[in-house]
N, C-alpha and C. Protein backbone atom coordinates (compact mmCIF):
# COMPACT_ATOMS: atom_id res chain seq x y z
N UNK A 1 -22.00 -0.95 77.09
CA UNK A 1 -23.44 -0.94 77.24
C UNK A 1 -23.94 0.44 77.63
N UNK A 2 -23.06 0.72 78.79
CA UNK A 2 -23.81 2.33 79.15
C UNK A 2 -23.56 3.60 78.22
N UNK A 3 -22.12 3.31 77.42
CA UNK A 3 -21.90 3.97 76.22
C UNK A 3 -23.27 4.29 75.36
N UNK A 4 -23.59 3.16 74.86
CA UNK A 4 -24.37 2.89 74.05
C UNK A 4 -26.32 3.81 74.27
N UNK A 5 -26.17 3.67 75.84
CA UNK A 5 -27.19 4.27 76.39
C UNK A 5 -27.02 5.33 75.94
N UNK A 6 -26.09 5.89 76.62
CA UNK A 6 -26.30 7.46 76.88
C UNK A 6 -26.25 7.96 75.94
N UNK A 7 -25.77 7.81 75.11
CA UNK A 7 -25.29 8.13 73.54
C UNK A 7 -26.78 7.96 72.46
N UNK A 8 -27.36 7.06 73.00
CA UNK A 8 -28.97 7.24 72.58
C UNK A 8 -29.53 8.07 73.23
N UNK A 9 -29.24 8.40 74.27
CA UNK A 9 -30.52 9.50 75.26
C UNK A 9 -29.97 10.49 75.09
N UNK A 10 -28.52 10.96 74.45
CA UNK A 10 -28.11 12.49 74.18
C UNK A 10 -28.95 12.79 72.68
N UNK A 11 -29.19 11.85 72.00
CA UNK A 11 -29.38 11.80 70.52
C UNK A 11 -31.03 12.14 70.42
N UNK A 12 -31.72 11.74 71.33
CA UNK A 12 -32.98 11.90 72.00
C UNK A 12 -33.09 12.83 72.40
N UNK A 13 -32.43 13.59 73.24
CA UNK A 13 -32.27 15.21 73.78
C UNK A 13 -32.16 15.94 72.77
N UNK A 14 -31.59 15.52 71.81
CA UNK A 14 -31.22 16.58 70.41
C UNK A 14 -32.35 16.82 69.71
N UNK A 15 -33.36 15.88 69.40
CA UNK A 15 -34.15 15.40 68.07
C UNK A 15 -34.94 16.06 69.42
N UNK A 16 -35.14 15.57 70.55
CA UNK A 16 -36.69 16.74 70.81
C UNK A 16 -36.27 18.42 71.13
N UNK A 17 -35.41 18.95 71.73
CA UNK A 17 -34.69 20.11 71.13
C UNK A 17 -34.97 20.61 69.89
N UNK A 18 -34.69 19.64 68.94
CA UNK A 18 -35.04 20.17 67.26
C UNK A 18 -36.63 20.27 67.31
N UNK A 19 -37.25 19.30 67.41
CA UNK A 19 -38.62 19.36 67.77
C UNK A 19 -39.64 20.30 68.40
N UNK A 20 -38.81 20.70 69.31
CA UNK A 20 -39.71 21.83 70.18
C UNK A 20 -39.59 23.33 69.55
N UNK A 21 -38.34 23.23 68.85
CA UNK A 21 -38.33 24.40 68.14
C UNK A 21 -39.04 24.77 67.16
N UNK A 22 -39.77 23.84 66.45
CA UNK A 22 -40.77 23.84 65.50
C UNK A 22 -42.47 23.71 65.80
N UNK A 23 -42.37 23.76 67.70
CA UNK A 23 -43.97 23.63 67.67
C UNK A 23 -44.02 24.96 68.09
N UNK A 24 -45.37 25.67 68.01
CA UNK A 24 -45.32 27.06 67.90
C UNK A 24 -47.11 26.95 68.81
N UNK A 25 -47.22 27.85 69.53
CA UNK A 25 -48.43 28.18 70.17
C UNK A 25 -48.88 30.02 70.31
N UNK A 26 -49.83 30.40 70.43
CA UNK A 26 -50.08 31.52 70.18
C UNK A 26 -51.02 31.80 71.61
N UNK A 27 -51.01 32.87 71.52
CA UNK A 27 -51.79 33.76 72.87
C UNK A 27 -52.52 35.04 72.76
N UNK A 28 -53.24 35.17 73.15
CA UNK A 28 -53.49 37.12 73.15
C UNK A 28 -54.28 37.54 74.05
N UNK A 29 -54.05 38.83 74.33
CA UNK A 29 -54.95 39.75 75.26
C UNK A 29 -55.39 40.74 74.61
N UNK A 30 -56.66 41.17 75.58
CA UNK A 30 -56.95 42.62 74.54
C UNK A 30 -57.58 42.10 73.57
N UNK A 31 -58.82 41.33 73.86
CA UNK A 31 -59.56 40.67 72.50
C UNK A 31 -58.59 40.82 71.27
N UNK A 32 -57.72 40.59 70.92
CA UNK A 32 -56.56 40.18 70.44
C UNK A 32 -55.31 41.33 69.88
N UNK A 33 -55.65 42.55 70.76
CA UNK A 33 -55.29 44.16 70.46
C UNK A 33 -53.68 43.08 71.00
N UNK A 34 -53.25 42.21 71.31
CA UNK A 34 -51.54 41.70 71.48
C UNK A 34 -51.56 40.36 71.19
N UNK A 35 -50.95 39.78 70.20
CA UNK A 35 -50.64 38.29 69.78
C UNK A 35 -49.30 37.84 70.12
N UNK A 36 -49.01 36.55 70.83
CA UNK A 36 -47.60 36.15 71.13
C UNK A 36 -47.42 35.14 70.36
N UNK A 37 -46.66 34.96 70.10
CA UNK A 37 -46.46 33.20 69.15
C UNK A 37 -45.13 33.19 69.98
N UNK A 38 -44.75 31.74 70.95
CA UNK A 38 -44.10 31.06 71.21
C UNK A 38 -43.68 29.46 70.67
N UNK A 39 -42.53 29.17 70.79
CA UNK A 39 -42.40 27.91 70.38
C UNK A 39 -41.74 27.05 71.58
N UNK A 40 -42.18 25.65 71.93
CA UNK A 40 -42.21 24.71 72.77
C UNK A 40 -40.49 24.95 73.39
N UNK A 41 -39.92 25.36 72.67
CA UNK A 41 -38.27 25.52 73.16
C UNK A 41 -38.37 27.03 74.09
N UNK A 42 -39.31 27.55 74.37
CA UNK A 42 -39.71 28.92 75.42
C UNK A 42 -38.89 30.15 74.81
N UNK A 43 -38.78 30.21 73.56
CA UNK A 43 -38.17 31.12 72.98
C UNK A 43 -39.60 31.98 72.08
N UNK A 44 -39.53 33.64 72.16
CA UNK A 44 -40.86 33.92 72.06
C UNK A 44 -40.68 34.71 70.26
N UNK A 45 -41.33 33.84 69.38
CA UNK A 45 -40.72 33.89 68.14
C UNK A 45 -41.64 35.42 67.11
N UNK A 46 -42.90 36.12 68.37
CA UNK A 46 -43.41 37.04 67.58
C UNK A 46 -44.02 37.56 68.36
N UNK A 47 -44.06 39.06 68.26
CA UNK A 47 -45.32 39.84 68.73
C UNK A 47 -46.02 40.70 67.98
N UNK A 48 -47.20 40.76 67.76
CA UNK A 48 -48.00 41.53 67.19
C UNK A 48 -49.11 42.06 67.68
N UNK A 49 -49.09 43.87 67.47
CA UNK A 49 -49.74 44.66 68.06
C UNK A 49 -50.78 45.44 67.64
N UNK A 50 -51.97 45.12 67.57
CA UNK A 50 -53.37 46.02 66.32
C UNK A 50 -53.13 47.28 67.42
N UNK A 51 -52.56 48.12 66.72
CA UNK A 51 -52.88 49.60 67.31
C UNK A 51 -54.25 50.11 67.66
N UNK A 52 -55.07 49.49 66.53
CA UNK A 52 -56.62 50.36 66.04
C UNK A 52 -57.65 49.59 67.58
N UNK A 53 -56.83 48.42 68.27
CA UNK A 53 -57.65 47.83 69.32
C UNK A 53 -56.94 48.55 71.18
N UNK A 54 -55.97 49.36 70.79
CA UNK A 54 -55.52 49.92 71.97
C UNK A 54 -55.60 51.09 71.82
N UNK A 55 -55.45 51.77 73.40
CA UNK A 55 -55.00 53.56 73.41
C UNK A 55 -53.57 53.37 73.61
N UNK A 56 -52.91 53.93 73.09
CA UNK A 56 -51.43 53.63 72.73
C UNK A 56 -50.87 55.10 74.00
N UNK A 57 -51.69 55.71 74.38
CA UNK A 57 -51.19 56.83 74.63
C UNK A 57 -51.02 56.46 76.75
N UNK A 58 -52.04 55.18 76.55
CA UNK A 58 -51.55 54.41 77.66
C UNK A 58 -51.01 53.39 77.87
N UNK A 59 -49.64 53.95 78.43
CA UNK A 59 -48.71 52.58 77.91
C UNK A 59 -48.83 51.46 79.22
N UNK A 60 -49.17 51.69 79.89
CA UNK A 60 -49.21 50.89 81.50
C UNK A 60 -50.15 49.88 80.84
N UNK A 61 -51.55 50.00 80.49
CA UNK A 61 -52.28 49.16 79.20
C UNK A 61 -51.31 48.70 78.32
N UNK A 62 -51.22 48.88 78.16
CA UNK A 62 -50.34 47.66 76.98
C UNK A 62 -49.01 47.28 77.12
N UNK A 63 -48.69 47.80 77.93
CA UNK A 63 -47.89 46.86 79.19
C UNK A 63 -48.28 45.83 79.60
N UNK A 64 -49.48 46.02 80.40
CA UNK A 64 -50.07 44.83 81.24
C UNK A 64 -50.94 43.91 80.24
N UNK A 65 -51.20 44.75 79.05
CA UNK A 65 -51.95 43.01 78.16
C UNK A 65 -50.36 42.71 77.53
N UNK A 66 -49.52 43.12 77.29
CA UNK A 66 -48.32 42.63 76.60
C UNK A 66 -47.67 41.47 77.78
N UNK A 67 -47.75 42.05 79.21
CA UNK A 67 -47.44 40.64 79.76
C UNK A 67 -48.04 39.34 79.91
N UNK A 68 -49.84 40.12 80.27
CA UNK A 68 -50.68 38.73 80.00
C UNK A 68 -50.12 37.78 78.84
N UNK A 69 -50.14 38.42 77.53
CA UNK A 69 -50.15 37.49 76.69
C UNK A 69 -49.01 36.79 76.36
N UNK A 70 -48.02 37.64 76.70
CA UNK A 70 -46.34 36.56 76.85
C UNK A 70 -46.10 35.65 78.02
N UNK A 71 -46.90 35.37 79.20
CA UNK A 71 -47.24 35.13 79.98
C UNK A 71 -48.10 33.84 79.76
N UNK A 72 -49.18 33.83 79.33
CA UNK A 72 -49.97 32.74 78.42
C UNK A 72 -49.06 31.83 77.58
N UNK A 73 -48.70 32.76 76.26
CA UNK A 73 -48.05 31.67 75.74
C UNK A 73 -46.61 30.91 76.29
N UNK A 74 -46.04 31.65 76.86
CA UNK A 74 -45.15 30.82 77.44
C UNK A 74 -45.47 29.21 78.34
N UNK A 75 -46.54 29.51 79.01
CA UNK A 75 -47.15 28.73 79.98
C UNK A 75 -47.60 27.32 78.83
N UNK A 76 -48.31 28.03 77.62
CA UNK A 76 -48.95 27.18 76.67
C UNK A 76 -47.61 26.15 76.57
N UNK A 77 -46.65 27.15 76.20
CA UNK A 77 -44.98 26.60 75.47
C UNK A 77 -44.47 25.14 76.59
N UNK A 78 -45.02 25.76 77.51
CA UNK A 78 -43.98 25.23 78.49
C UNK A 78 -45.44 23.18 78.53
N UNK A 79 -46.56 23.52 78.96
CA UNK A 79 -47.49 22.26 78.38
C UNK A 79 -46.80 21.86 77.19
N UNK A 80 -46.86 21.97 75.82
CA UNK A 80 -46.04 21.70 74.69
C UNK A 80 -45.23 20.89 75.08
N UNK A 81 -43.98 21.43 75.60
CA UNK A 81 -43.07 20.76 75.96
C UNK A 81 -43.20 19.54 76.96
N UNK A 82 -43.53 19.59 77.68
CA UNK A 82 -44.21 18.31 78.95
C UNK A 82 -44.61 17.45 78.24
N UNK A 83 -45.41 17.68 77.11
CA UNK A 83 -46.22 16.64 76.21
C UNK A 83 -45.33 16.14 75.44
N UNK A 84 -44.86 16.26 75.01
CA UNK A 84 -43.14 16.22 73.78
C UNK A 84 -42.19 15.41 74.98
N UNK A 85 -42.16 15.87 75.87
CA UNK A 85 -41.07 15.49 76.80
C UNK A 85 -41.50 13.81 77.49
N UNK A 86 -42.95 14.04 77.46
CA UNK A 86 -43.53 12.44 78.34
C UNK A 86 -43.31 11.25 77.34
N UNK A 87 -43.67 12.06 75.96
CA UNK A 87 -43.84 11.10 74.65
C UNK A 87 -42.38 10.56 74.45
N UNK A 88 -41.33 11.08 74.61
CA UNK A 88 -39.81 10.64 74.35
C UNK A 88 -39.71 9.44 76.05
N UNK A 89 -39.67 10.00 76.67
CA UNK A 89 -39.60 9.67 77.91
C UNK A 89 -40.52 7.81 77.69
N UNK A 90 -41.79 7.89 77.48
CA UNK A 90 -42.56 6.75 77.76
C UNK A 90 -41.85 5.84 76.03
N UNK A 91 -41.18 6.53 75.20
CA UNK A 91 -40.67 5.46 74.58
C UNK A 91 -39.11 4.94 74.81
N UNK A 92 -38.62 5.68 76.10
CA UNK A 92 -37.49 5.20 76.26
C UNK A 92 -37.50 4.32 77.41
N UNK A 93 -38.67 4.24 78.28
CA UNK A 93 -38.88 3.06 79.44
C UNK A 93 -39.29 1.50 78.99
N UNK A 94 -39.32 0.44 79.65
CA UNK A 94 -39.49 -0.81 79.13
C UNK A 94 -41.02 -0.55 79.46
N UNK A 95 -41.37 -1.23 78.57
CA UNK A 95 -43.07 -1.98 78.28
C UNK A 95 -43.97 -1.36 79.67
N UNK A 96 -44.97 -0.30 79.94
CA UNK A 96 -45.57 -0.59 80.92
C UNK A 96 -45.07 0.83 81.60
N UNK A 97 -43.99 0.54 81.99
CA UNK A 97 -43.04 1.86 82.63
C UNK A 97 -43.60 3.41 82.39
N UNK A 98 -43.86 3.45 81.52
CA UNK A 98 -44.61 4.89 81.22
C UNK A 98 -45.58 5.12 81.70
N UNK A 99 -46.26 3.94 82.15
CA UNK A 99 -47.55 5.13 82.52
C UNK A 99 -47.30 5.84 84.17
N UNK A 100 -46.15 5.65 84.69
CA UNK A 100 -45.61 6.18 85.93
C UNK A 100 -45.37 7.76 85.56
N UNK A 101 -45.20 8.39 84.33
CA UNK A 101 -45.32 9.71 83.73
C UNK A 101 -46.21 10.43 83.77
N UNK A 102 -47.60 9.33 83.92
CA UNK A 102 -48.91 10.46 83.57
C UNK A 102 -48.97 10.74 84.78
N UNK A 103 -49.91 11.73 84.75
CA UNK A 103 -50.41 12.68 86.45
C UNK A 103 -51.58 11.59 86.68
């Protein structure tokens, strides 16, 4: 019986794993002079930088919007995931049981 469990809830760990790797959220600072694209697995899959919206010649600036915005999306990534994570979660409790998940 407990075989049987766990062996479903590893299989469940996998498929949202696969899952999170495919949701993707975006961020930016610098009215959008830095774009982050993260995906729900907190792995940060892009950055992109409009030169023509920064002074490049100050890098402490674009430093500090390069963290804002990896900073953001991660945070976004990491909601993503919570949401992904409650939804597996409230279909693996009996009838009712889930709503002990929400805030």
């Amino acid at each position: 019986m407990f075989d049987n469990l766990f062996g479903n809830l590893q299989k469940q760990q996998e498929e949202l794993q696969q899952k999170l790797a495919e949701i993707f959220v975006e961020s930016e600072s610098g009215d959008g002079a830095i774009t982050v694209t993260a995906g729900a697995d907190l792995h940060i899959e892009n950055i992109k930088i409009d030169a023509s919206k920064l002074d490049l010649a100050d890098l402490e600036q674009v430093e500090d919007l390069l963290v804002v915005a990896l900073n953001r999306a991660l945070e976004l990534a990491r909601q993503k995931a919570a949401i992904e994570t409650n939804k597996l979660l409230e279909g693996l409790l009996p009838g009712g049981m889930g709503n002990f998940l929400k805030p």
